[in-house]
Protein backbone atom coordinates (compact mmCIF):
# COMPACT_ATOMS: atom_id res chain seq x y z
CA UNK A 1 47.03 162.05 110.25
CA UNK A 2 50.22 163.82 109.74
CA UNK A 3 51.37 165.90 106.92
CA UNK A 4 54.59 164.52 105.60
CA UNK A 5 54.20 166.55 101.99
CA UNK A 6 57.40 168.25 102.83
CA UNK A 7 59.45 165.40 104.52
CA UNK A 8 62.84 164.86 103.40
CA UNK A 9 63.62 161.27 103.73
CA UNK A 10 66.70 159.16 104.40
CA UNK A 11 67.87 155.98 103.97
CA UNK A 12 70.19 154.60 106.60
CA UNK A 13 73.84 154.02 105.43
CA UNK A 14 73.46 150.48 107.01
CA UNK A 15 70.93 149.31 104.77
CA UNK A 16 71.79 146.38 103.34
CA UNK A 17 70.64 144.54 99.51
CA UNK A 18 71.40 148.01 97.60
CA UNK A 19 69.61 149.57 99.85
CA UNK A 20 66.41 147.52 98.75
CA UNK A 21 65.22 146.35 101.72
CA UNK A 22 65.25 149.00 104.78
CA UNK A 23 63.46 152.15 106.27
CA UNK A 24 63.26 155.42 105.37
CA UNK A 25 63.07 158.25 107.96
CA UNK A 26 62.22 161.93 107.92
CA UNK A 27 63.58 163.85 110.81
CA UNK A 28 63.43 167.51 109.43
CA UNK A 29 59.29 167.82 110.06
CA UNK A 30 58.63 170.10 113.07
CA UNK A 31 57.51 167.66 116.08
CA UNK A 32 57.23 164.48 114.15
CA UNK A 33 59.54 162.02 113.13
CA UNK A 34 58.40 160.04 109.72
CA UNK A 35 58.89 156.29 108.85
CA UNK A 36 58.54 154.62 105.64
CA UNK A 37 59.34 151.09 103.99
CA UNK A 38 61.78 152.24 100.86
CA UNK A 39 59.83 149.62 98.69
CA UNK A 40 56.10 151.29 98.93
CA UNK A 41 57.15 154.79 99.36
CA UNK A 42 53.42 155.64 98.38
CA UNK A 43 52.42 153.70 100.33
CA UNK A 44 51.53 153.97 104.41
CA UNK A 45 54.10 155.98 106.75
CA UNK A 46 54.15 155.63 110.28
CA UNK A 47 54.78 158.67 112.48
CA UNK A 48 56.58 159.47 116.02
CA UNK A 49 57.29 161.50 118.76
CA UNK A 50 60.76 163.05 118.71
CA UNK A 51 61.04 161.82 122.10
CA UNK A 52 59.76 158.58 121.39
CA UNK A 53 61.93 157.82 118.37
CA UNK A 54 64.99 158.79 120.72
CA UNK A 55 64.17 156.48 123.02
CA UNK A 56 63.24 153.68 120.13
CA UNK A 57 66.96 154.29 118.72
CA UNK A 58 68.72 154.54 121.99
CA UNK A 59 67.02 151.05 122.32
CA UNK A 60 68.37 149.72 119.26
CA UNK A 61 72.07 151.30 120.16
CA UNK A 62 71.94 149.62 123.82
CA UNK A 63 71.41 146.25 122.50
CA UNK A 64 67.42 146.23 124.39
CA UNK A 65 65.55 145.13 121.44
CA UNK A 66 67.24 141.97 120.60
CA UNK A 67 69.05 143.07 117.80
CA UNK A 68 72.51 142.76 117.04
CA UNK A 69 74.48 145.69 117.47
């Protein structure tokens, strides 16, 4: 399991309902990427690749996931 003790987290500028009801993400970790629900910050985090995330965003931004852009 990762150590995310030190991870600075941020909630996207997108996030919609106050900002109630998104994702947090760390980026500033050396060689992981962090991800947290803003509503249970205590609670489980899930952790990436930096490569992987990339690729997970540049999915996102291309439209390949199904969401709208």
């Amino acid at each position: 399991m990762a150590d995310l003790s030190g991870a600075v987290w941020r909630k996207s500028t997108r996030s919609g309902n106050g900002g109630n009801s998104c994702v947090e993400v760390a980026k500033n970790l050396p060689g992981i990427i962090g991800m947290r629900d803003s509503k249970d910050r205590p609670g489980p985090a899930l952790t990436f690749e930096p490569e992987t995330w990339r690729a997970f965003v540049d999915g996102i931004k291309a439209g390949g996931l199904g969401l709208p852009r």
